[in-house]
Protein backbone atom coordinates (compact mmCIF):
# COMPACT_ATOMS: atom_id res chain seq x y z
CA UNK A 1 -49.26 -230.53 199.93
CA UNK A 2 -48.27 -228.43 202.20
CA UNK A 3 -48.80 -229.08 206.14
CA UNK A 4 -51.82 -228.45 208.21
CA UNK A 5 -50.15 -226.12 211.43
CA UNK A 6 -51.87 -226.60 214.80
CA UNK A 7 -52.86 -223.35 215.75
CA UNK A 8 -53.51 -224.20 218.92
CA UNK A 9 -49.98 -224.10 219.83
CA UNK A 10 -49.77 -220.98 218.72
CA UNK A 11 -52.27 -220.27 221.48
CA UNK A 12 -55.71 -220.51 219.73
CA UNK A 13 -58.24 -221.33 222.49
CA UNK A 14 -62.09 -220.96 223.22
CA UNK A 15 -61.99 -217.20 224.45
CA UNK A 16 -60.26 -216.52 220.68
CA UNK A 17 -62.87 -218.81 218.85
CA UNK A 18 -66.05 -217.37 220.75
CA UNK A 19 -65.07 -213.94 219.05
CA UNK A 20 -65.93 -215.47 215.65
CA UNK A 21 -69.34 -215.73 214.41
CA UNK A 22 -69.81 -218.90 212.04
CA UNK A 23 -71.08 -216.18 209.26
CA UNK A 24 -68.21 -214.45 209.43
CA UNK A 25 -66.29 -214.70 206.29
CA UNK A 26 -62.15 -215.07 206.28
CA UNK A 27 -58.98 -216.87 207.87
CA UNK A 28 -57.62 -216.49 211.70
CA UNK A 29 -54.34 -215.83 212.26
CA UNK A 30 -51.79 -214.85 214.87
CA UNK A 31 -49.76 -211.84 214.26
CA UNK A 32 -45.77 -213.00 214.60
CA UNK A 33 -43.54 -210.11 213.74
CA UNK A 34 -44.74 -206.07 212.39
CA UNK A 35 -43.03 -203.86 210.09
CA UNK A 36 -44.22 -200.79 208.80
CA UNK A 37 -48.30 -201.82 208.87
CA UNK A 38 -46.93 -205.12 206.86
CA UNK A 39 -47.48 -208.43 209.14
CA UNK A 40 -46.10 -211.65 209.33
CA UNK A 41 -49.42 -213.47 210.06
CA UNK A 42 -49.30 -217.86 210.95
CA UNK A 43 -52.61 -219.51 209.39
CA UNK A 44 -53.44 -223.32 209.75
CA UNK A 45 -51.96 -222.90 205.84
CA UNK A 46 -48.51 -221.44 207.25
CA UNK A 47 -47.05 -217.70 207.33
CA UNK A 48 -48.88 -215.41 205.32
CA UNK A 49 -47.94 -211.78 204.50
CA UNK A 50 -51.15 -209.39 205.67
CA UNK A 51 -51.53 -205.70 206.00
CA UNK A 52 -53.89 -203.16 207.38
CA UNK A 53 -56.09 -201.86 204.53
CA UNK A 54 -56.29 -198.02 203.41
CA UNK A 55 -59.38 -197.28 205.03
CA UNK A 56 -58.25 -198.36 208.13
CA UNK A 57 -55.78 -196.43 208.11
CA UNK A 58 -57.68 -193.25 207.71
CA UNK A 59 -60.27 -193.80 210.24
CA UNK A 60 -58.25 -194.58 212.84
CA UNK A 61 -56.94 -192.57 215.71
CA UNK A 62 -53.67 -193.92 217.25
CA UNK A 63 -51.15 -196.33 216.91
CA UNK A 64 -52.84 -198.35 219.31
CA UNK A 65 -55.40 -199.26 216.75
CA UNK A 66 -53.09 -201.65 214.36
CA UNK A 67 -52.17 -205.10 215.02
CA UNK A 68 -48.99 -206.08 217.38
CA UNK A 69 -47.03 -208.93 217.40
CA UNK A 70 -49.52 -211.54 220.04
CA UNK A 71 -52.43 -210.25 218.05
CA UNK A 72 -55.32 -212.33 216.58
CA UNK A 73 -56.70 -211.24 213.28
CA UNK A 74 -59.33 -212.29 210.53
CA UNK A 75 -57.64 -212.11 207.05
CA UNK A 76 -59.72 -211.61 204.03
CA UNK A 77 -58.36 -214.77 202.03
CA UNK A 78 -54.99 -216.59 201.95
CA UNK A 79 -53.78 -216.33 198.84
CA UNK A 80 -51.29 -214.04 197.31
CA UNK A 81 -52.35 -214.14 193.91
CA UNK A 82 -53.33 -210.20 194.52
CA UNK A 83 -51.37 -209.08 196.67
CA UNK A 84 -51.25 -209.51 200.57
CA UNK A 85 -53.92 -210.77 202.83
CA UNK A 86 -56.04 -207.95 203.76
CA UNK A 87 -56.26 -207.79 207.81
CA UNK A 88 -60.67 -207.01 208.34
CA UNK A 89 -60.33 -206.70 211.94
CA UNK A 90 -58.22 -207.49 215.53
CA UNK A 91 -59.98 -209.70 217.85
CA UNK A 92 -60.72 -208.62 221.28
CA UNK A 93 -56.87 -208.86 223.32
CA UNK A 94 -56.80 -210.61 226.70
CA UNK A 95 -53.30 -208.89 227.58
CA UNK A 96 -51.52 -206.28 226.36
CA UNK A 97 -48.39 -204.61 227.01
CA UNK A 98 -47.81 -201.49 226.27
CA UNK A 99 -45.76 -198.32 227.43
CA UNK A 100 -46.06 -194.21 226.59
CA UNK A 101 -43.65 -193.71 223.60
CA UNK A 102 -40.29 -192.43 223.89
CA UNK A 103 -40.66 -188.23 223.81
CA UNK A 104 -42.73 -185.74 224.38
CA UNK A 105 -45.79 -187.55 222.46
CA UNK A 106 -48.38 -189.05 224.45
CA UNK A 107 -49.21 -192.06 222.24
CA UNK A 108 -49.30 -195.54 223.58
CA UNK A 109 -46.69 -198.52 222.13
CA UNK A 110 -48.13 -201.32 222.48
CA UNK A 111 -45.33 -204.18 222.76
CA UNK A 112 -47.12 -207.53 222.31
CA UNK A 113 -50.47 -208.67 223.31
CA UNK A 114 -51.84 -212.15 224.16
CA UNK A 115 -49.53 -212.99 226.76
CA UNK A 116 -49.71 -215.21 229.57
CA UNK A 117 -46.20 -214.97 231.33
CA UNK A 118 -44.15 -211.86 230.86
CA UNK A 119 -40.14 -212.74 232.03
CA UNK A 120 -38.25 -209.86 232.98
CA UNK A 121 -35.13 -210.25 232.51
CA UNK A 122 -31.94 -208.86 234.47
CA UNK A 123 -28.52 -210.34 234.33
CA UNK A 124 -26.60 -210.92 237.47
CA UNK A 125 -24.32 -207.96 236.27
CA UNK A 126 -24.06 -204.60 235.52
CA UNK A 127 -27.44 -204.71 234.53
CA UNK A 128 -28.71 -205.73 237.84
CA UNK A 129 -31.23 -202.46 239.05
CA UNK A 130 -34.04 -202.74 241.77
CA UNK A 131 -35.56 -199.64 240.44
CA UNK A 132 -35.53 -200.32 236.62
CA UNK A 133 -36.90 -203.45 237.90
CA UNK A 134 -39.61 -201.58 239.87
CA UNK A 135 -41.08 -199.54 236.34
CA UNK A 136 -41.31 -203.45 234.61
CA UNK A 137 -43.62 -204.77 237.56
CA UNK A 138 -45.60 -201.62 236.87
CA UNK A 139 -46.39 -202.32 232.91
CA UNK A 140 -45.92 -205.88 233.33
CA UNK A 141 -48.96 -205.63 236.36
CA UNK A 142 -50.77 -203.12 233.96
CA UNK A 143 -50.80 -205.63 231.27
CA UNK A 144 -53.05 -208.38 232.65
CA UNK A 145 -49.97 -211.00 232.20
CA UNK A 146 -48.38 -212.73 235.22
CA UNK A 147 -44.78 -211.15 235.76
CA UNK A 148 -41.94 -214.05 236.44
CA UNK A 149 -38.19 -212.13 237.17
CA UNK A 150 -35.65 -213.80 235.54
CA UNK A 151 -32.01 -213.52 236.35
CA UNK A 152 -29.92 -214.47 233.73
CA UNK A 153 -25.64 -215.08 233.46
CA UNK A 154 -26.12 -217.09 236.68
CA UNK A 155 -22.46 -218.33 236.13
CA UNK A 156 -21.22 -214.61 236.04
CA UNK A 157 -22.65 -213.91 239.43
CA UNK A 158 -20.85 -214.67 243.11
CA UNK A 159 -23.99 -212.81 244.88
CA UNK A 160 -26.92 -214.02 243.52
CA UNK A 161 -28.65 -215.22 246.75
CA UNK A 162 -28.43 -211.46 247.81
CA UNK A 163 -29.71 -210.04 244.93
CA UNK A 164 -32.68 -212.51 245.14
CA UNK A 165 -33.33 -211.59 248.73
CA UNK A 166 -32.97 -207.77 247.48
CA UNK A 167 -35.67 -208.85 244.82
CA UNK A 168 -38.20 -210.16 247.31
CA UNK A 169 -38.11 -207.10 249.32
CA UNK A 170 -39.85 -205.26 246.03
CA UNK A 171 -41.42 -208.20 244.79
CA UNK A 172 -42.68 -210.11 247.40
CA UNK A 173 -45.31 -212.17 245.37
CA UNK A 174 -43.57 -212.68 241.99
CA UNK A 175 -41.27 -215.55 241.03
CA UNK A 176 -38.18 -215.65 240.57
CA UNK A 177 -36.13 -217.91 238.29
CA UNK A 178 -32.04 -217.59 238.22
CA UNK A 179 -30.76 -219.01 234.67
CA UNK A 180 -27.30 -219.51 232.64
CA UNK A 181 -26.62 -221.07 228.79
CA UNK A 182 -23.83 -221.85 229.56
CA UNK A 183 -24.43 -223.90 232.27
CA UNK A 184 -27.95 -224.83 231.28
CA UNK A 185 -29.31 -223.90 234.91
CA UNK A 186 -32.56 -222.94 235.45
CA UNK A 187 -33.70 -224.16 231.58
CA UNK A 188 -36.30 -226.48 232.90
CA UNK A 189 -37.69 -223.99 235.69
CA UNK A 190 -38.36 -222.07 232.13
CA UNK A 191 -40.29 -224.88 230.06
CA UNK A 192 -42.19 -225.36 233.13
CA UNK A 193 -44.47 -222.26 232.15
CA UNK A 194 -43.91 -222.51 228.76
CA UNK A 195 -46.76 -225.30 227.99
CA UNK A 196 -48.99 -225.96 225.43
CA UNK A 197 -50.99 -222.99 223.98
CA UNK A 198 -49.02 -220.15 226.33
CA UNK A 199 -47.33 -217.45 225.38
CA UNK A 200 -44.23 -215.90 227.07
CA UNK A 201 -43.07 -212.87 226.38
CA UNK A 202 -39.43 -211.77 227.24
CA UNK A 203 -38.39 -208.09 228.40
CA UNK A 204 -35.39 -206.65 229.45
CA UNK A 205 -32.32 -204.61 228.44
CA UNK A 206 -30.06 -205.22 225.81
CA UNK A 207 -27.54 -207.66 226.09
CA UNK A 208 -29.17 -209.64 229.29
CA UNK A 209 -29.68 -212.83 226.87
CA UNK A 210 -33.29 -212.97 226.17
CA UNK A 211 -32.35 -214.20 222.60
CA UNK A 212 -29.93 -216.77 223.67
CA UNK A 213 -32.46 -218.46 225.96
CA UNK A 214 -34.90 -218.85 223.21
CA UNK A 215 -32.36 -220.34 221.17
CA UNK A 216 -31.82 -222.42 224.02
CA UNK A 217 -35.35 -223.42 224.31
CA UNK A 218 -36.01 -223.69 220.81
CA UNK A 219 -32.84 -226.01 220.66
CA UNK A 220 -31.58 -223.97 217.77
CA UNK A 221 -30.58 -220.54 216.92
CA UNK A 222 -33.64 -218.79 215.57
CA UNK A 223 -32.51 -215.22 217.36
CA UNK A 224 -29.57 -213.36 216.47
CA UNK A 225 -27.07 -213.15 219.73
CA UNK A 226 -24.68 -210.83 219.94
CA UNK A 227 -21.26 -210.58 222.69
CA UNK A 228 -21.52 -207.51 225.34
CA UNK A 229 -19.18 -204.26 224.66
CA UNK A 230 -16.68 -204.12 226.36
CA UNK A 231 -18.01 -201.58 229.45
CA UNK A 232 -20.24 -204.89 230.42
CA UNK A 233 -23.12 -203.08 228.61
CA UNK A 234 -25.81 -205.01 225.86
CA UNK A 235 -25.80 -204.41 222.38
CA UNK A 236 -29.25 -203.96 220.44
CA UNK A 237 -29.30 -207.36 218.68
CA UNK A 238 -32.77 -208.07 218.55
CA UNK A 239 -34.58 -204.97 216.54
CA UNK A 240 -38.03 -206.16 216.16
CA UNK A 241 -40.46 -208.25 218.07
CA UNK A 242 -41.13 -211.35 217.11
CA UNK A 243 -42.53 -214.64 217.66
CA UNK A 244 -41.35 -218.22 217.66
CA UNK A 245 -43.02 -221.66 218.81
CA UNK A 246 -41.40 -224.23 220.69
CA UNK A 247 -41.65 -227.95 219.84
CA UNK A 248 -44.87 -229.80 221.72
CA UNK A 249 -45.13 -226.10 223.97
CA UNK A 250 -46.40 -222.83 223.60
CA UNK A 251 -44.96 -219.80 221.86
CA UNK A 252 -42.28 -217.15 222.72
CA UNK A 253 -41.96 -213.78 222.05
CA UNK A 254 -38.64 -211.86 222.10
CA UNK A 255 -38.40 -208.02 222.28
CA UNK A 256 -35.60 -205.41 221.97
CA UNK A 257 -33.87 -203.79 224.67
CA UNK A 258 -35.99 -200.95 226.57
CA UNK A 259 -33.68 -197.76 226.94
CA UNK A 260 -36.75 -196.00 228.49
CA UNK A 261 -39.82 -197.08 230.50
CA UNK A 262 -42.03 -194.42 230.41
CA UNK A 263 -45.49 -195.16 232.37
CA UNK A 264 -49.31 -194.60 231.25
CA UNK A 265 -52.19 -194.54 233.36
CA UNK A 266 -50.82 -197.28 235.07
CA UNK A 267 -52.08 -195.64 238.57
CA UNK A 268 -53.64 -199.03 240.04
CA UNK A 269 -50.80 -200.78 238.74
CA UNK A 270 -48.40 -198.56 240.58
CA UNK A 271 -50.32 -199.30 243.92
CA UNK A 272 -49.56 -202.60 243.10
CA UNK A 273 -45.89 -202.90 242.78
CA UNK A 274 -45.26 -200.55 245.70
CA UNK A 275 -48.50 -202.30 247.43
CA UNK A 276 -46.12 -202.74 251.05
CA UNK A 277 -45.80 -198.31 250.65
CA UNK A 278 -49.65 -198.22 249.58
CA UNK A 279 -50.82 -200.03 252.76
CA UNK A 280 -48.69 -197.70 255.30
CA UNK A 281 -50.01 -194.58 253.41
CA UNK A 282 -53.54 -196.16 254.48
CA UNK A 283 -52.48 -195.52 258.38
CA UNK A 284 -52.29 -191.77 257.64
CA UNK A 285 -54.16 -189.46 260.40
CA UNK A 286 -55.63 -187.73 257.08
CA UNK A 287 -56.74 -189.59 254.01
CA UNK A 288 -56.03 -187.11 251.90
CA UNK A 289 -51.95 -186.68 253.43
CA UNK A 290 -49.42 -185.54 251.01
CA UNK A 291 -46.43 -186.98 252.87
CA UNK A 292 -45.24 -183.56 253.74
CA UNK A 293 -45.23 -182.13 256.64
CA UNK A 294 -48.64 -183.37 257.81
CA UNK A 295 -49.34 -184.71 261.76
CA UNK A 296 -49.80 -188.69 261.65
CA UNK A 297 -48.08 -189.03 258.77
CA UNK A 298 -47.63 -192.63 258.67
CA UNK A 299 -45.04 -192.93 255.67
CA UNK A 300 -43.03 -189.91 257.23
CA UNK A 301 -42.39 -192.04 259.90
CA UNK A 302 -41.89 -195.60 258.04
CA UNK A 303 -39.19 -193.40 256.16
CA UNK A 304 -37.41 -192.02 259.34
CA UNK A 305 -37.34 -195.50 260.45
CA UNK A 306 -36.23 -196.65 257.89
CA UNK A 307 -39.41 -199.57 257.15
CA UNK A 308 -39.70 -197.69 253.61
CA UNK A 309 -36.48 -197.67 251.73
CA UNK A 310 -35.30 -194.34 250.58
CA UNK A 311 -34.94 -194.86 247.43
CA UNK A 312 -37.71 -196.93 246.80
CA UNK A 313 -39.89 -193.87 247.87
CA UNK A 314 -38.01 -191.51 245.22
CA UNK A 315 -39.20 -193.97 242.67
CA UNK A 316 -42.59 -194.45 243.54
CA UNK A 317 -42.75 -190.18 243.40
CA UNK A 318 -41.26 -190.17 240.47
CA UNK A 319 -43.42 -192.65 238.91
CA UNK A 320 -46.20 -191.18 240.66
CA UNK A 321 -45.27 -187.62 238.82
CA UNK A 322 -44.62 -189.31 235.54
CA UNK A 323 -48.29 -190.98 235.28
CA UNK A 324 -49.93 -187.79 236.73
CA UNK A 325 -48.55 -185.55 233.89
CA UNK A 326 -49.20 -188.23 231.18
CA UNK A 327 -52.97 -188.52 233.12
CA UNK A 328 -52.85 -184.47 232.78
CA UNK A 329 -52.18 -184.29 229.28
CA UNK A 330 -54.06 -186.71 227.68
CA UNK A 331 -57.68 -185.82 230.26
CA UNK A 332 -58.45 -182.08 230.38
CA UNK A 333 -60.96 -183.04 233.56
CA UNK A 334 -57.82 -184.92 235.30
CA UNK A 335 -55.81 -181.51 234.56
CA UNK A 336 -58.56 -179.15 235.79
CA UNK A 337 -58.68 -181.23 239.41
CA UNK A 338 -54.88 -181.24 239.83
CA UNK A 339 -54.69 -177.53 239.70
CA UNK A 340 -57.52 -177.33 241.93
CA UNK A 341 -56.16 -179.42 244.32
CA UNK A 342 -52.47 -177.54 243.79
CA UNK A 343 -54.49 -174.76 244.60
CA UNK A 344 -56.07 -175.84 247.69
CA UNK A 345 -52.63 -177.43 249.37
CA UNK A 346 -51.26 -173.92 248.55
CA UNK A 347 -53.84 -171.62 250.42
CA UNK A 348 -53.73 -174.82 253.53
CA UNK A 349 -49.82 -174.42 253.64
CA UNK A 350 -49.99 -170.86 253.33
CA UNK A 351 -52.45 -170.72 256.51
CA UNK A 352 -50.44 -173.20 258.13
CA UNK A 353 -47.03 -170.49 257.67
CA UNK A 354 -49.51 -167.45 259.03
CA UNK A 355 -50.25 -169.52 262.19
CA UNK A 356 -47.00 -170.44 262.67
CA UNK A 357 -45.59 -167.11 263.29
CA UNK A 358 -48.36 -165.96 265.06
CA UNK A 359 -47.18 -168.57 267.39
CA UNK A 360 -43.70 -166.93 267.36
C-alpha cells in the first residue's frame, strides 16, 4: 500500500482549498518540475505524470496560460491506466514570478509560482554585481514573494562586510543572509524561513551554488552540482526548475542560471527597488520633470552631490526604458501617449532653445 503524502508540506493551505468547490470532481496536486506541456504533478497518492489537454491548448493565448512549476492543479483522475492525468484547470496563484522572454518576443516566462521567500543568490566572487542585483529586487518585488539576498561561498570572500554594507545601500529593507557548504555557515539562518508549508524559491546565476545548498538542506544530493570554469564563471548545471521538500519543512524550488533579466510592466515594482531615487524625484519644482535640464530639479542635484549614485541612476533609466518599450509594444494606448508626450517635451525644448538666443 503505498503511502498517504501530506500535502500540506508541500504547501496546501486554506487559500488553496477555498478554490475548490465540494462538487467539483478530480485530484489536487502541486506542479514539481515542466517539460514540454508534460508535468510532474505530487498527489496525496505520490508523483503523477499530468498534461495540459488539446483543447487547452488551442484556446489559449500565451505561455502564461499553462501550469509552472509552484502551480496548483485539479487532475481528472490518478491513474495511468489511459494515459496521463489530464490537468482541468490551474488554481488561482498567490505569487508568481515571471520575466519578458529572452528576444525580441514580448511573451511573459513565468518561473515558478506559489512562493513565499524568493533567495537571490550572489556569491562573494566574481559574481558579486549591485546592479544585476538591482533587476532581481525588481521581479522578485513584482512577484508578490518576500525577497531574502543570499550571499553564498562565504569562505571564498575576505570583504564580505563591505559588500553587505554595499547591499544595504540598494536594499535597505531586505535581508540579508551570508552562507558557505563548506563551512556550513549561515545553514540555519536558511531553515529558519524554510518552515512548514513554505515555499522558497532560489534565483541566481550559474554556478553561485543554489543546488549545493539544497543538497545541503535536504541532507542529500537531490541537485546535480557542478565545479566553476576556470575564469571563476558558473556552469549551467541545473536545466529545469524543479521542486523538492525538505524533511518536517516546507518545499524548495531550484532554478537555472538567468543570463538575462529582461523586465515587464514591472513599473510600481521599479519605484520600489529604487524607492530612496523615487522619493527625491518627489521634491522636483515640476511634477512632471524629466531630469534634464529642468529648474528645481531635485535628482539633478542629488546626482551632482553625489546622494544618488551614478550608476545606480543609469540603471534605473535603463530599466525605466526597458519596461516603457515592453509597456509600448504590448498597449497601443500606452504607445499613443508616449509619442504624445515625446511630442510635447520636443516643441517645450524647442521654445526653450528660441528663448535662449533671443537672450543672446
Amino acid at each position: 500500500m503505498n503511502k498517504i503524502v501530506n500535502m500540506e508540506q508541500w504547501g496546501l493551505n486554506d487559500f488553496i482549498k477555498n478554490q475548490i468547490s465540494p462538487e467539483e470532481v478530480g485530484v489536487i496536486g502541486r506542479v514539481i518540475t515542466e517539460g514540454n506541456k508534460i508535468y510532474k504533478i505530487m498527489t496525496e497518492q505520490g508523483v503523477k505524470i499530468g498534461e495540459v489537454k488539446g483543447k487547452s491548448i488551442y484556446e489559449s493565448s500565451g505561455r502564461e496560460e499553462f501550469p509552472s512549476v509552484g502551480d496548483w492543479v485539479i487532475l481528472d483522475r490518478i491513474g495511468s491506466e489511459n494515459g496521463n492525468a489530464r490537468i482541468e484547470r490551474i488554481l488561482q496563484r498567490k505569487s508568481k514570478l515571471s520575466r519578458k522572454v529572452a528576444g525580441k518576443r514580448f511573451d511573459e516566462q513565468i518561473i515558478a509560482t506559489n512562493i513565499d521567500y524568493i533567495f537571490i543568490s550572489m556569491s562573494l566572487n566574481n559574481d558579486f554585481n549591485l546592479r544585476r542585483l538591482e533587476r532581481y529586487l525588481t521581479i522578485v518585488w513584482d512577484s508578490m514573494a518576500i525577497p531574502v539576498i543570499l550571499l553564498t561561498k562565504a569562505d571564498l570572500s575576505t570583504d564580505a562586510d563591505k559588500k553587505i554594507l554595499e547591499i544595504e545601500r540598494v536594499a535597505p529593507a531586505v535581508d540579508i543572509l551570508t552562507t558557505s557548504v563548506v563551512t556550513g555557515d549561515g545553514i540555519a539562518a536558511i531553515r529558519k524561513y524554510l518552515t512548514r508549508g513554505i515555499t522558497i524559491a532560489f534565483i541566481g546565476s550559474s554556478g553561485v551554488g543554489k543546488s549545493s545548498i539544497i543538497n545541503y538542506l535536504k541532507g542529500e544530493s537531490v541537485m546535480e552540482v557542478q565545479a566553476l570554469r576556470n575564469d571563476d564563471k558558473g556552469r549551467h548545471t541545473t536545466t529545469q526548475r524543479q521542486m523538492v521538500a525538505i524533511s518536517g519543512a516546507g518545499t524548495i524550488i531550484d532554478t537555472p542560471g538567468m543570463r538575462e533579466i529582461q523586465m515587464m510592466d514591472m513599473g510600481e515594482s521599479l519605484d520600489r527597488t529604487f524607492k530612496d531615487i523615487d522619493e527625491i524625484a518627489k521634491r522636483c519644482k515640476f511634477s512632471d520633470c524629466q531630469h534634464q535640464n529642468e529648474p528645481g530639479c531635485a535628482v539633478r542635484e542629488a546626482l551632482e552631490s553625489g546622494e544618488i549614485d551614478k550608476d545606480r541612476w543609469n540603471n534605473f533609466l535603463k530599466m525605466k526604458k526597458e519596461i516603457d518599450y515592453y509597456n509600448r509594444k504590448t498597449d497601443k494606448k500606452a504607445d499613443n501617449e508616449y509619442w504624445l508626450k515625446f511630442k510635447k517635451i520636443s516643441i517645450a525644448q524647442r521654445q526653450l532653445n528660441k528663448e535662449r538666443r533671443k537672450k543672446q
